[in-house]
C-alpha atoms as a PDB file:
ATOM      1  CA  UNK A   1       0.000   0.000   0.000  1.00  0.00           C
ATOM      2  CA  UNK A   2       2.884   2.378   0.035  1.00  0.00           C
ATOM      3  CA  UNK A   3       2.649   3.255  -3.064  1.00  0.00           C
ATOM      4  CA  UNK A   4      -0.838   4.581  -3.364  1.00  0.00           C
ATOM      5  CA  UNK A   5      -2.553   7.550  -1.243  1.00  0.00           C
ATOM      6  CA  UNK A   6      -4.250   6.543   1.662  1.00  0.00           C
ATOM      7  CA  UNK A   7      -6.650   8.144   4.306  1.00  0.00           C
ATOM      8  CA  UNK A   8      -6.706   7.530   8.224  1.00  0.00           C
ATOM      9  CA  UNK A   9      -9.848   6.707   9.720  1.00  0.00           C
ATOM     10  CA  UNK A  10     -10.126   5.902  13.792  1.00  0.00           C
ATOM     11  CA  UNK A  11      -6.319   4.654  13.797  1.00  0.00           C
ATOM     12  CA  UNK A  12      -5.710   2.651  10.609  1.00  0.00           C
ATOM     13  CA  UNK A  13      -4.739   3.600   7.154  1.00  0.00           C
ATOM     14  CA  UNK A  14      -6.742   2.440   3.957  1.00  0.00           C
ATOM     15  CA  UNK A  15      -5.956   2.915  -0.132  1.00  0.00           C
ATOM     16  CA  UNK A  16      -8.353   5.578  -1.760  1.00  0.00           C
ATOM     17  CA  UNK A  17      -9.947   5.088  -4.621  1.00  0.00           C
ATOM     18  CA  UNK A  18      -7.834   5.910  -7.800  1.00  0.00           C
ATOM     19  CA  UNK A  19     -10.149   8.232  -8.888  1.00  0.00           C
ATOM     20  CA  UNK A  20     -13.762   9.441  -7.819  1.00  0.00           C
ATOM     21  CA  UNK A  21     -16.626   9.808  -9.762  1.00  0.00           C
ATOM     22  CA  UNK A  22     -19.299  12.555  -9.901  1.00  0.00           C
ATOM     23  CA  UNK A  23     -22.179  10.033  -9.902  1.00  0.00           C
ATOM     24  CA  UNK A  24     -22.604   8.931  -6.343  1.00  0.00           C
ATOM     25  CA  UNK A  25     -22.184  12.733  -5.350  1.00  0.00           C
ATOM     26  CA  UNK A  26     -24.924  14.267  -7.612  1.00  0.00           C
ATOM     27  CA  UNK A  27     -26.978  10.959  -6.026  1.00  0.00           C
ATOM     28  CA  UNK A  28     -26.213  12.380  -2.636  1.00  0.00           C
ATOM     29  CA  UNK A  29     -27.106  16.013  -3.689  1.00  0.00           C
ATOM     30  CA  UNK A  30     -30.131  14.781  -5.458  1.00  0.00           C
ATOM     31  CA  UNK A  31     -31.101  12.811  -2.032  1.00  0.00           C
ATOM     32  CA  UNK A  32     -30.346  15.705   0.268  1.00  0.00           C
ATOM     33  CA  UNK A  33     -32.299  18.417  -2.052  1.00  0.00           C
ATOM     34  CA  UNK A  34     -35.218  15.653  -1.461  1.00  0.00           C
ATOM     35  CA  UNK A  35     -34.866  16.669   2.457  1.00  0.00           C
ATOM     36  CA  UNK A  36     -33.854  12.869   3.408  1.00  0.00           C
ATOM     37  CA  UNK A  37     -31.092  12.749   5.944  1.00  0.00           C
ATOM     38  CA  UNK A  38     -29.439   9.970   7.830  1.00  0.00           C
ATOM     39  CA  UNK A  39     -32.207   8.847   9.749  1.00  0.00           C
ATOM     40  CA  UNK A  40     -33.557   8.093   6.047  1.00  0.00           C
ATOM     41  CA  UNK A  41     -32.992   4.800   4.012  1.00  0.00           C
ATOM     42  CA  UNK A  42     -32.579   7.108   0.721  1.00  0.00           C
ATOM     43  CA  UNK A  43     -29.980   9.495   2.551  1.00  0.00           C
ATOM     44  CA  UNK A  44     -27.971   6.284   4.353  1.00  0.00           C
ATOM     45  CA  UNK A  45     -27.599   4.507   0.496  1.00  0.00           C
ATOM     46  CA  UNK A  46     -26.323   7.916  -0.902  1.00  0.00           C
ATOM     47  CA  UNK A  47     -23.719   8.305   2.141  1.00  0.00           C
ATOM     48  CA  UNK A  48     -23.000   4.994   1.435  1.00  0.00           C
ATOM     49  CA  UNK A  49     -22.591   4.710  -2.309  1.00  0.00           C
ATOM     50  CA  UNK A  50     -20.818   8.521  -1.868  1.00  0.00           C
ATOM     51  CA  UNK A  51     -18.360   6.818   1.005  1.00  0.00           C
ATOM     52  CA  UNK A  52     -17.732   3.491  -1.000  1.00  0.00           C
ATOM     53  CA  UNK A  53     -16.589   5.557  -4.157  1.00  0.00           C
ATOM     54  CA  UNK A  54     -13.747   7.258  -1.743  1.00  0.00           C
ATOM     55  CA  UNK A  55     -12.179   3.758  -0.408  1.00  0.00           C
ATOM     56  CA  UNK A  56     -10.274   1.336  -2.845  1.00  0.00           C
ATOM     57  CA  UNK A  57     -12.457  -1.687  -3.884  1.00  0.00           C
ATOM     58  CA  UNK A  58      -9.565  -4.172  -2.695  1.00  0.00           C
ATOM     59  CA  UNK A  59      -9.796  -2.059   0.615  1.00  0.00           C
ATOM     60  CA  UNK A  60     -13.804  -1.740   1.293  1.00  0.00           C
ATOM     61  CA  UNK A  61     -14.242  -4.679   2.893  1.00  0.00           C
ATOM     62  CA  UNK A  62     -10.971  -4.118   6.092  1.00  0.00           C
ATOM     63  CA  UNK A  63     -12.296  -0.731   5.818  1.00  0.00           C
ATOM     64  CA  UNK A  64     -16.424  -1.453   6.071  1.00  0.00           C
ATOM     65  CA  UNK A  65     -15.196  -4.142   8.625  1.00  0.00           C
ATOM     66  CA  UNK A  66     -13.553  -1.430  10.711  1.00  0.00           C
ATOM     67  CA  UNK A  67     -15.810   1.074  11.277  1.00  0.00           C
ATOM     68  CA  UNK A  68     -18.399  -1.567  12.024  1.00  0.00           C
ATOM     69  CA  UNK A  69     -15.882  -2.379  15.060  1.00  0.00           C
ATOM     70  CA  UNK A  70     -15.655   0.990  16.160  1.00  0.00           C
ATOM     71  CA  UNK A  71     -19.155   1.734  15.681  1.00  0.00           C
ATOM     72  CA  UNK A  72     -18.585   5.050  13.575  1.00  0.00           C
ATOM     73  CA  UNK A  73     -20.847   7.731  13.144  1.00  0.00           C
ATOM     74  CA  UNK A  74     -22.190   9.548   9.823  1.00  0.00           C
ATOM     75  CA  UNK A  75     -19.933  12.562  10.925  1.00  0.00           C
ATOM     76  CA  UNK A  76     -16.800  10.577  10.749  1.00  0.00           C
ATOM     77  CA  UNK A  77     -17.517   8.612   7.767  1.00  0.00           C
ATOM     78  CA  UNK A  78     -18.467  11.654   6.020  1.00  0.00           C
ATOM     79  CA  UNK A  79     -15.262  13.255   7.019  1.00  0.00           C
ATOM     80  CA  UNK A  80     -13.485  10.698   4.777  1.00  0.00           C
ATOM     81  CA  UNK A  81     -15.043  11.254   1.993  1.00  0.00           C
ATOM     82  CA  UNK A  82     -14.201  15.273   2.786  1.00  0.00           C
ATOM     83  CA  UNK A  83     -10.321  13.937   3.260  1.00  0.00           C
ATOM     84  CA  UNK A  84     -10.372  11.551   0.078  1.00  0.00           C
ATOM     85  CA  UNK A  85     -11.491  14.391  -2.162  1.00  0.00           C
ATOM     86  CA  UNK A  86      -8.890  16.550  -0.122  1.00  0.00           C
ATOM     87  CA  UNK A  87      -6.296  14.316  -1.316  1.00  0.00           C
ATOM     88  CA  UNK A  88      -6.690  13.735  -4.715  1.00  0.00           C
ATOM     89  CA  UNK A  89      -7.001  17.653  -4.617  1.00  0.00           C
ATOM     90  CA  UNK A  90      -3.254  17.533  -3.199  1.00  0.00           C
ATOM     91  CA  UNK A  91      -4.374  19.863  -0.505  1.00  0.00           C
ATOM     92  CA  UNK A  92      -4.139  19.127   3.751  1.00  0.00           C
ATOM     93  CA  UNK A  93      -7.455  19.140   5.034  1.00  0.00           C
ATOM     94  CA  UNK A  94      -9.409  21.106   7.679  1.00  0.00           C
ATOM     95  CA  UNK A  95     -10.213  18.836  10.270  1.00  0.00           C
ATOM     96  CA  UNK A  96      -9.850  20.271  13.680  1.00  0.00           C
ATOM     97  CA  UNK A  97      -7.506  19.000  16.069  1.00  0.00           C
ATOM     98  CA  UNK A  98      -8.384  16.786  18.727  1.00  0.00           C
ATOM     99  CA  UNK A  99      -6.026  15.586  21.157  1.00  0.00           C
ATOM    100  CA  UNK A 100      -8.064  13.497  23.609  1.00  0.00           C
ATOM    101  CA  UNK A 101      -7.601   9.497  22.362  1.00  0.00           C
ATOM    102  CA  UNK A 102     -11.262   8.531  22.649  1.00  0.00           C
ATOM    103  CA  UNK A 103     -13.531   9.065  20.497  1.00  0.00           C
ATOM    104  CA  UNK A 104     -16.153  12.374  20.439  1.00  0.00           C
ATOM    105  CA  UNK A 105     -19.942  12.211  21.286  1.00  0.00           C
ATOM    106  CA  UNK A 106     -22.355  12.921  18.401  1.00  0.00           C
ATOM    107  CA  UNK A 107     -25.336  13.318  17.532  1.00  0.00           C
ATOM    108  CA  UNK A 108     -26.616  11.968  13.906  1.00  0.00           C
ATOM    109  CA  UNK A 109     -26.093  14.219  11.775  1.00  0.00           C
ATOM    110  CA  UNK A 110     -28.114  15.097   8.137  1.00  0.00           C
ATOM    111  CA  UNK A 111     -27.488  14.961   4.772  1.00  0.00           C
ATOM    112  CA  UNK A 112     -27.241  18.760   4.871  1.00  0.00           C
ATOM    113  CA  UNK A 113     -24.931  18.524   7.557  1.00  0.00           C
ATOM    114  CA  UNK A 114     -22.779  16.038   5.610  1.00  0.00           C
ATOM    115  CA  UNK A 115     -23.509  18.284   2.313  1.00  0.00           C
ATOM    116  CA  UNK A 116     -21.410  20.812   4.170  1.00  0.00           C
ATOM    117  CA  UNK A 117     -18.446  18.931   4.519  1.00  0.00           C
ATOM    118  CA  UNK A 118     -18.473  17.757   1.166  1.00  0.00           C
ATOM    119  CA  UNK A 119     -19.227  21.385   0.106  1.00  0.00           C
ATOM    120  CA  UNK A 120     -16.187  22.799   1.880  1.00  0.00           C
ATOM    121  CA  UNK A 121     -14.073  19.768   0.690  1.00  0.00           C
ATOM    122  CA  UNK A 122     -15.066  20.496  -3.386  1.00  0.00           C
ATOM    123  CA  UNK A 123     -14.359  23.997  -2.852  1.00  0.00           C
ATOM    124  CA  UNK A 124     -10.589  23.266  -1.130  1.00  0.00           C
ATOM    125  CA  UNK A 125     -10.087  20.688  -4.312  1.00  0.00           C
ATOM    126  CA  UNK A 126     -10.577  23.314  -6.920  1.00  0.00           C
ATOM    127  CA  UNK A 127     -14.581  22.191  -7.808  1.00  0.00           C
ATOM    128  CA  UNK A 128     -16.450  24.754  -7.030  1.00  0.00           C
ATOM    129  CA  UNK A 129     -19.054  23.810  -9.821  1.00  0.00           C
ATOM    130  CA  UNK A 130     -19.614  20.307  -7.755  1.00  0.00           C
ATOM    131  CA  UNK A 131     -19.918  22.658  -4.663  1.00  0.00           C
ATOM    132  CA  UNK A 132     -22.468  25.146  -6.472  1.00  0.00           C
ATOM    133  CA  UNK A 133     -24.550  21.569  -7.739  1.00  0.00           C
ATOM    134  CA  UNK A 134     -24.148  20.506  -4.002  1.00  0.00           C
ATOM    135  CA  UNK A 135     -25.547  23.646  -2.674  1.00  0.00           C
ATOM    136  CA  UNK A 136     -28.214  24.119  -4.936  1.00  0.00           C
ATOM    137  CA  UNK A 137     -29.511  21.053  -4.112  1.00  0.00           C
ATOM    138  CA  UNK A 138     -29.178  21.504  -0.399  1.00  0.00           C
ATOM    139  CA  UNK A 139     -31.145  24.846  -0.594  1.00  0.00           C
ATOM    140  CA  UNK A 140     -33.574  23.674  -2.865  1.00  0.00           C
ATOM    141  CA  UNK A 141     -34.710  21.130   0.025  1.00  0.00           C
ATOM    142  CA  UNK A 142     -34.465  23.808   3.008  1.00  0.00           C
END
């Protein structure tokens, strides 16, 4: 795996996806416009098809297998898909630092609150026309 970019999530390391495609994130736009959110079946399949795309296929299954074990929330699986597109952007990302070693509190979060991070994450990778599509769609459902 050295040779190929890779993302931390909750202590390991896992390949990203070569390249990512604009389907699954117009799906996840399209879903969040629709006011579904991740209490929703339709907003859980577009986080998931939108979270899948980020991970390398031969890596999904250590990586699906590992956040089951450490029972992640939508926050921090959307914030991999904010630091995959961050990557292939070649720029650091936001996240804030943390410095206790547990893990946060949090409450389920929305598709509009996960549009956000995928918002900010476009804009940092130089694609602010995904970001416009992404916001459109996230205003159209408020």
């Amino acid at each position: 795996m050295s040779d190929r970019l890779t993302v931390e999530f909750l202590g390991e390391r896992f390949a990203v996806a070569e390249k990512l495609g604009v389907l699954p994130m117009m799906r996840f736009a399209k879903v969040a416009k629709g006011g579904a959110d991740s209490s929703d079946m339709d907003g859980l399949a577009a986080m998931y098809d939108l979270l899948q795309q980020s991970i390398a296929d031969d890596e999904w299954e250590r990586f699906s297998d590992h956040a089951d074990a450490q029972r992640a929330d939508s926050e921090e699986l959307m914030q991999v898909v904010a630091d995959v597109i961050a990557i292939h952007s070649g720029r650091p990302t936001s996240r804030p630092s943390d410095s206790s070693d547990g893990s946060q509190t949090t409450t389920a979060k929305s598709a509009g609150d996960s549009s956000s991070q995928v918002i900010e994450a476009l804009e940092a990778a130089g694609r602010p026309d995904l970001a416009l599509f992404v916001m459109q769609a996230q205003g159209a459902s408020a």
